[in-house]
Protein backbone atom coordinates (compact mmCIF):
# COMPACT_ATOMS: atom_id res chain seq x y z
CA UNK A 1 5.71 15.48 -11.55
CA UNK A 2 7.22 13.44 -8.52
CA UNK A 3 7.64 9.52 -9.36
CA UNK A 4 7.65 7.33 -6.37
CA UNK A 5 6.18 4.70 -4.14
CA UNK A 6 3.07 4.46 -1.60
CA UNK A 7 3.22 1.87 1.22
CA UNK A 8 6.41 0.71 2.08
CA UNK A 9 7.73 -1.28 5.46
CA UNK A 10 10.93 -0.69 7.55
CA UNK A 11 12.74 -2.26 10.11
CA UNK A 12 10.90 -0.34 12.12
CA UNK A 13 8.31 -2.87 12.18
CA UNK A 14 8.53 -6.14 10.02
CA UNK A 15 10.31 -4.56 6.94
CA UNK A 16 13.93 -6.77 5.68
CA UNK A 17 15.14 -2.99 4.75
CA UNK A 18 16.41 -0.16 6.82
CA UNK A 19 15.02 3.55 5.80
CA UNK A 20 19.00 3.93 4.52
CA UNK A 21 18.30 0.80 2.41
CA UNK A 22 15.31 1.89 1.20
CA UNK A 23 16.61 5.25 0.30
CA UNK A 24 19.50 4.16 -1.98
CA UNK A 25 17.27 1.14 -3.41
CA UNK A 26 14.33 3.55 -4.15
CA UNK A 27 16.88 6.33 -5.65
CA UNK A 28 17.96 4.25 -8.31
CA UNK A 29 14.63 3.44 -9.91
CA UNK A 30 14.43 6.97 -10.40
CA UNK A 31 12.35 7.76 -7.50
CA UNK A 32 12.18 10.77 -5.18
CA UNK A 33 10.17 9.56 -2.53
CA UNK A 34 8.57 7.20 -0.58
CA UNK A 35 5.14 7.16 1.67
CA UNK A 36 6.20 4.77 4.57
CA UNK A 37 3.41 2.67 6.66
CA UNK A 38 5.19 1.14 9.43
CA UNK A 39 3.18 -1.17 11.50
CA UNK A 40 1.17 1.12 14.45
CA UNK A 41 1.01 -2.23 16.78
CA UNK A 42 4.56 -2.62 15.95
CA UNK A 43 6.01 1.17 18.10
CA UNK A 44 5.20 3.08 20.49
CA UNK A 45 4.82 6.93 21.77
CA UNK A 46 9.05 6.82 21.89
CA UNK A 47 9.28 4.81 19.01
CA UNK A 48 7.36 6.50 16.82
CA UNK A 49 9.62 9.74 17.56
CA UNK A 50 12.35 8.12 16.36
CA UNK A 51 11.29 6.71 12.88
CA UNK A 52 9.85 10.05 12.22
CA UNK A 53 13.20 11.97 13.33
CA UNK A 54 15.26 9.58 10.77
CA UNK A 55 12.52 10.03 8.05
CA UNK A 56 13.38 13.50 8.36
CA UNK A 57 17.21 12.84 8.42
CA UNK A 58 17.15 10.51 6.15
CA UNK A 59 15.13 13.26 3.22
CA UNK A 60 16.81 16.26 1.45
CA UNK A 61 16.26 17.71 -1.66
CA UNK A 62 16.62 14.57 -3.41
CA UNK A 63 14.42 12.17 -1.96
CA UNK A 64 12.06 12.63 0.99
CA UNK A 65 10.45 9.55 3.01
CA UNK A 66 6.39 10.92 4.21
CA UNK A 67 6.07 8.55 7.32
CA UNK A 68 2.82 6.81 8.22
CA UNK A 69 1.41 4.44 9.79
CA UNK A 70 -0.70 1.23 9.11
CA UNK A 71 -3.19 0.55 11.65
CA UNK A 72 -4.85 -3.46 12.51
CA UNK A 73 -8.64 -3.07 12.90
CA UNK A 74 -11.55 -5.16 13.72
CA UNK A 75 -11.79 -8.60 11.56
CA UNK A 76 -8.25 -7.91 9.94
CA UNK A 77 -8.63 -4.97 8.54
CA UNK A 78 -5.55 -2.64 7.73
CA UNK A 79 -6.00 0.79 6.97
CA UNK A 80 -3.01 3.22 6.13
CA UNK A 81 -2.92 6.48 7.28
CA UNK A 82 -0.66 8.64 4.97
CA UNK A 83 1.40 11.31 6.55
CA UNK A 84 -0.25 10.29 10.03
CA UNK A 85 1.99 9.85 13.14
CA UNK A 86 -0.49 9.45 16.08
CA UNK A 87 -1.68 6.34 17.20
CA UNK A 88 -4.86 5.19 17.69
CA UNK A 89 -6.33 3.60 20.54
CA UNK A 90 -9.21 2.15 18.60
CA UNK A 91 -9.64 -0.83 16.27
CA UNK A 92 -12.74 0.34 14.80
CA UNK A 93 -11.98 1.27 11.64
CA UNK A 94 -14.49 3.97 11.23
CA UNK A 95 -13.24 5.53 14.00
CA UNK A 96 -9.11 4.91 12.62
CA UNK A 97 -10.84 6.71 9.45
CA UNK A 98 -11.46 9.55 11.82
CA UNK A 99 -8.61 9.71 13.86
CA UNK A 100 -6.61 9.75 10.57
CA UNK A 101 -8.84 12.12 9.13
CA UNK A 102 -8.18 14.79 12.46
CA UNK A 103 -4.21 14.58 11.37
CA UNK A 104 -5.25 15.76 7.64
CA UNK A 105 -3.62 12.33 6.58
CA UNK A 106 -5.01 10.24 3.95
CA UNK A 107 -7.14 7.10 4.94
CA UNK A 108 -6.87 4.36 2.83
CA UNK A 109 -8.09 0.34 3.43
CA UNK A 110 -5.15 -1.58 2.42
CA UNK A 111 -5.81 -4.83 0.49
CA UNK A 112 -9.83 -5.33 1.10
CA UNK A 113 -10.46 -9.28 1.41
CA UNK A 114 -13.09 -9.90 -0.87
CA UNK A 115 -15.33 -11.29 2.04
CA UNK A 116 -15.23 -7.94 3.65
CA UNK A 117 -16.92 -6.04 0.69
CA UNK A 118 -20.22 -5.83 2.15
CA UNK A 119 -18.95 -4.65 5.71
CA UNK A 120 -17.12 -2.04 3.74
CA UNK A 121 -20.17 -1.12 1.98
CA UNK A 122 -22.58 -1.24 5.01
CA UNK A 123 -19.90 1.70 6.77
CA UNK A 124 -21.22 5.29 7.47
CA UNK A 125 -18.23 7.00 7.65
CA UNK A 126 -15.89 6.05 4.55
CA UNK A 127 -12.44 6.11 4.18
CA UNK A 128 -10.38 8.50 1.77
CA UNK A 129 -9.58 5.89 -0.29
CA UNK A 130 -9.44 2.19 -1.02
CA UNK A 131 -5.95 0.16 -1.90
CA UNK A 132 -6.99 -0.75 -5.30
CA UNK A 133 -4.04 -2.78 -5.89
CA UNK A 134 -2.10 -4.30 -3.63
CA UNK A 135 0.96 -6.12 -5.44
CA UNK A 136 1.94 -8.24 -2.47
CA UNK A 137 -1.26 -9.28 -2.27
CA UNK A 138 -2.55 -9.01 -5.48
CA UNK A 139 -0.01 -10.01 -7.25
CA UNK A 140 2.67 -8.17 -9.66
CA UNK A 141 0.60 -9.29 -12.81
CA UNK A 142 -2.75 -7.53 -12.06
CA UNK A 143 -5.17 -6.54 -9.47
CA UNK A 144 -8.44 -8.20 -8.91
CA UNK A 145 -11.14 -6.09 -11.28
CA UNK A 146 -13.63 -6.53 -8.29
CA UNK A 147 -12.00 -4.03 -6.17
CA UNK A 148 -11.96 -1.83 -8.75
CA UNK A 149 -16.06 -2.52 -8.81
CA UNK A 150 -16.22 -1.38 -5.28
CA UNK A 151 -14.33 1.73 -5.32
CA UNK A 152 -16.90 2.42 -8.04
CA UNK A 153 -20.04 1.62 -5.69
CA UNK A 154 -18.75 3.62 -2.72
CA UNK A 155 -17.87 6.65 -5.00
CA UNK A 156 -21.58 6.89 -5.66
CA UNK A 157 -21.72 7.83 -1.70
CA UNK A 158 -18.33 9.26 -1.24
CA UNK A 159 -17.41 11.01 -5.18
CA UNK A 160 -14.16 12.36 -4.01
CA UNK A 161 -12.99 8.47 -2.54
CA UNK A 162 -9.76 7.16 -4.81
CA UNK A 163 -7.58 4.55 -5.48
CA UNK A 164 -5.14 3.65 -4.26
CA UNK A 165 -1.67 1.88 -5.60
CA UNK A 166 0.77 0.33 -3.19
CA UNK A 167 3.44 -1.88 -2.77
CA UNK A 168 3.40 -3.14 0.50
CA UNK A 169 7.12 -3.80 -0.05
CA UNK A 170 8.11 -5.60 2.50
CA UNK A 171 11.47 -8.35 1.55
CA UNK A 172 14.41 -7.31 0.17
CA UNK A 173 13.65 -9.09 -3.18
CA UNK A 174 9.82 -8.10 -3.32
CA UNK A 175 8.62 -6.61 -6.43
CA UNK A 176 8.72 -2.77 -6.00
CA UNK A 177 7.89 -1.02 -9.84
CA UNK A 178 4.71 -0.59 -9.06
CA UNK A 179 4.78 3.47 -8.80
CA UNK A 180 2.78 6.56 -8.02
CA UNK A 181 3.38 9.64 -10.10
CA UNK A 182 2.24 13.29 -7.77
CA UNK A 183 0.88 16.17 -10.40
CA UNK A 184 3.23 18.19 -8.46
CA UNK A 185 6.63 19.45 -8.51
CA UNK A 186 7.55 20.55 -4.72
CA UNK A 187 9.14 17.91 -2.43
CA UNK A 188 6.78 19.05 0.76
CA UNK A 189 5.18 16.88 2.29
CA UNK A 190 1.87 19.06 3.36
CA UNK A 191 1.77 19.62 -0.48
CA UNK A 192 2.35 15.98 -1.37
CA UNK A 193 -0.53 14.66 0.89
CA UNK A 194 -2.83 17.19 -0.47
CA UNK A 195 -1.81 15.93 -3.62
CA UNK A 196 -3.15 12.60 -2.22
CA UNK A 197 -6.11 13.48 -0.80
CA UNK A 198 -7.08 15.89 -3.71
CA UNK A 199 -6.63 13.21 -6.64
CA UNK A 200 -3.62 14.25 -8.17
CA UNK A 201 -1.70 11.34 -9.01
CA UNK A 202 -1.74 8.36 -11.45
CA UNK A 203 -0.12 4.92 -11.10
CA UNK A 204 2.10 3.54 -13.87
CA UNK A 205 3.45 -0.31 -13.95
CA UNK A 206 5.72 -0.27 -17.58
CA UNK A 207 3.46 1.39 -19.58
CA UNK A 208 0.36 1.09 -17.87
CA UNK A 209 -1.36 4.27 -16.63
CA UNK A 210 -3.80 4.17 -14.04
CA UNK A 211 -5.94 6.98 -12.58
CA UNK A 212 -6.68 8.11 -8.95
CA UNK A 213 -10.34 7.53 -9.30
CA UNK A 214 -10.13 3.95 -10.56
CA UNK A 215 -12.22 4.34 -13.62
CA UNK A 216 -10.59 2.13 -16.06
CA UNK A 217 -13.16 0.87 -18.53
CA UNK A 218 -14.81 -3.03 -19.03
CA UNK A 219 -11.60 -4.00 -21.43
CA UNK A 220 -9.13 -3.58 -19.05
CA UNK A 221 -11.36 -4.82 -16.04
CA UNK A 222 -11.55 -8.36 -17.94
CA UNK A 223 -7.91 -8.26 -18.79
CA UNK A 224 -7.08 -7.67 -14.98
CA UNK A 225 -9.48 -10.73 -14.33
CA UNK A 226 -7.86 -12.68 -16.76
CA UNK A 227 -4.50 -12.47 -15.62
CA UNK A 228 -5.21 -12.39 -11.90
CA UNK A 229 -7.11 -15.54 -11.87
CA UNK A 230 -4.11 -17.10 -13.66
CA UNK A 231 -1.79 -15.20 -11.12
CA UNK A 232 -3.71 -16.31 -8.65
CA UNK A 233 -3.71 -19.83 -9.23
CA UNK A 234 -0.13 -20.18 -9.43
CA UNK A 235 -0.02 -18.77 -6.36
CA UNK A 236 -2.31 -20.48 -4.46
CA UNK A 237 -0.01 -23.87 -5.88
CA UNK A 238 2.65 -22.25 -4.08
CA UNK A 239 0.72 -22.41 -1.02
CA UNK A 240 -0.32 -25.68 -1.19
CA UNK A 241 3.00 -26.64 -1.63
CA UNK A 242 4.38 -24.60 1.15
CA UNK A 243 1.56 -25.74 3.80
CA UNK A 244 2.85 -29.59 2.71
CA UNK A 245 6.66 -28.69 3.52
CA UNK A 246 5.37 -27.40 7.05
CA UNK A 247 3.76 -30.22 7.72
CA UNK A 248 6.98 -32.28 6.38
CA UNK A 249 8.86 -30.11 8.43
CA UNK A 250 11.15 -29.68 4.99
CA UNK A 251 12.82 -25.94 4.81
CA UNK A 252 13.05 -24.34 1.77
CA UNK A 253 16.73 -22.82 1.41
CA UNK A 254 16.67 -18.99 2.01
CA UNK A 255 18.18 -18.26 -2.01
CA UNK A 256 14.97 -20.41 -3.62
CA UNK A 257 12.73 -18.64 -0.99
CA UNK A 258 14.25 -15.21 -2.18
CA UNK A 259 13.66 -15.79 -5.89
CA UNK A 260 10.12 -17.13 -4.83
CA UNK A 261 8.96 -13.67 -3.33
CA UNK A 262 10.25 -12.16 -6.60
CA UNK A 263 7.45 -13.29 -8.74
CA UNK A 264 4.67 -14.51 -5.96
């Protein structure tokens, strides 16, 4: 087994940590690797051959960074492509599904708004996987249940789709125990992203266990609801009170704003 951590930002786009950083940070929660999604709008041809040359320098037998990329499509959407280096010229995201599909890399919409459930649904060509939770988005507490809900209606069409856990680490104080465990052993990364696509994984938050095909039963569906909504409207407070301080022009000191992004 292989503990670690799916989508994770760099300075190489609009991540606070360094891939040294995130190295030593992830190696002492007992991880040995890390699936990176820099930003694709953020680098280009040259730039992407240099965060995948210090991935590699930056991996041994210890600890191994996959990089990736996450691609901006039409109407906001994000999709990851694990293990995928090539850009895409196209903001379609059936056709980033594809391109990302060509490099054997693992396709995955990152934090669905709610509002684009139907377009999801209405696509012909589906992704490898949906971001199930999202814990920047979502919240540390506990996904929404209704993603959940559609992972299970497009796995009637696609059987083999999954879901997905991810960070989205992006400050140096975010949450980050949030991990993925690999039914594997080797440190490869061919053999980790056929891991991936194939299903082999879990997720585990404390001593939550969560499966790569998202079926996780009514109870714990309401208790996710439960304690998002709750979540969720402490954080939406937060909001409120930050879009009144922009308008005030008040700045909220850098340590407050650090312990914020711990919990929201």
């Amino acid at each position: 087994m292989l503990k670690g951590v799916l989508h994770v930002h760099s300075t190489y786009s609009d991540g606070e940590r360094s891939l040294a950083d995130l190295r030593e940070l992830f190696l002492q929660q007992g991880c040995s690797f890390a699936m990176m999604s820099d930003h694709a709008d953020s680098l280009d041809d040259a730039r992407v051959r240099e965060y995948v040359a210090e991935c590699h320098e930056r991996s041994d037998a210890k600890f191994l960074f996959v990089p990736g990329l996450e691609f901006s499509c039409d109407r906001r959407m994000h999709v990851l492509g694990y293990g995928v280096t090539s850009l895409s010229a196209s903001t379609n995201p059936q056709e980033v599904f594809t391109h990302i599909e060509q490099q054997r890399g693992v396709a995955v919409i990152a934090h669905p708004q709610d509002s684009a459930f139907p377009w999801i649904e209405s696509f012909e060509t589906l992704p490898m996987g949906i971001e199930v939770w999202n814990t920047k988005y979502d919240g540390q507490y506990a996904p929404r249940a209704r993603t959940f809900r559609l992972l299970q209606r497009l796995r009637v069409r696609r059987p083999d789709l999954l879901g997905f856990y991810g960070l989205d680490y992006h400050w140096i104080t975010q949450f980050r125990e949030l991990y993925t465990v690999l039914h594997i052993d080797r440190l490869d990364p061919q053999a980790m992203i056929a891991a991936l696509r194939g299903g082999q994984f879990h997720a585990t938050k404390g001593e939550l266990e969560l499966p790569s095909d998202g079926n996780i039963g009514d109870a714990l569906l309401a208790q996710f609801d439960r304690t998002n909504t709750r979540s969720s409207g402490a954080r939406r407070f937060i909001q409120q009170i930050n879009g009144i301080r922009r308008r005030l022009g008040f700045k909220i000191p850098a340590p407050i704003k650090a312990q914020l992004r711990r919990f929201f």
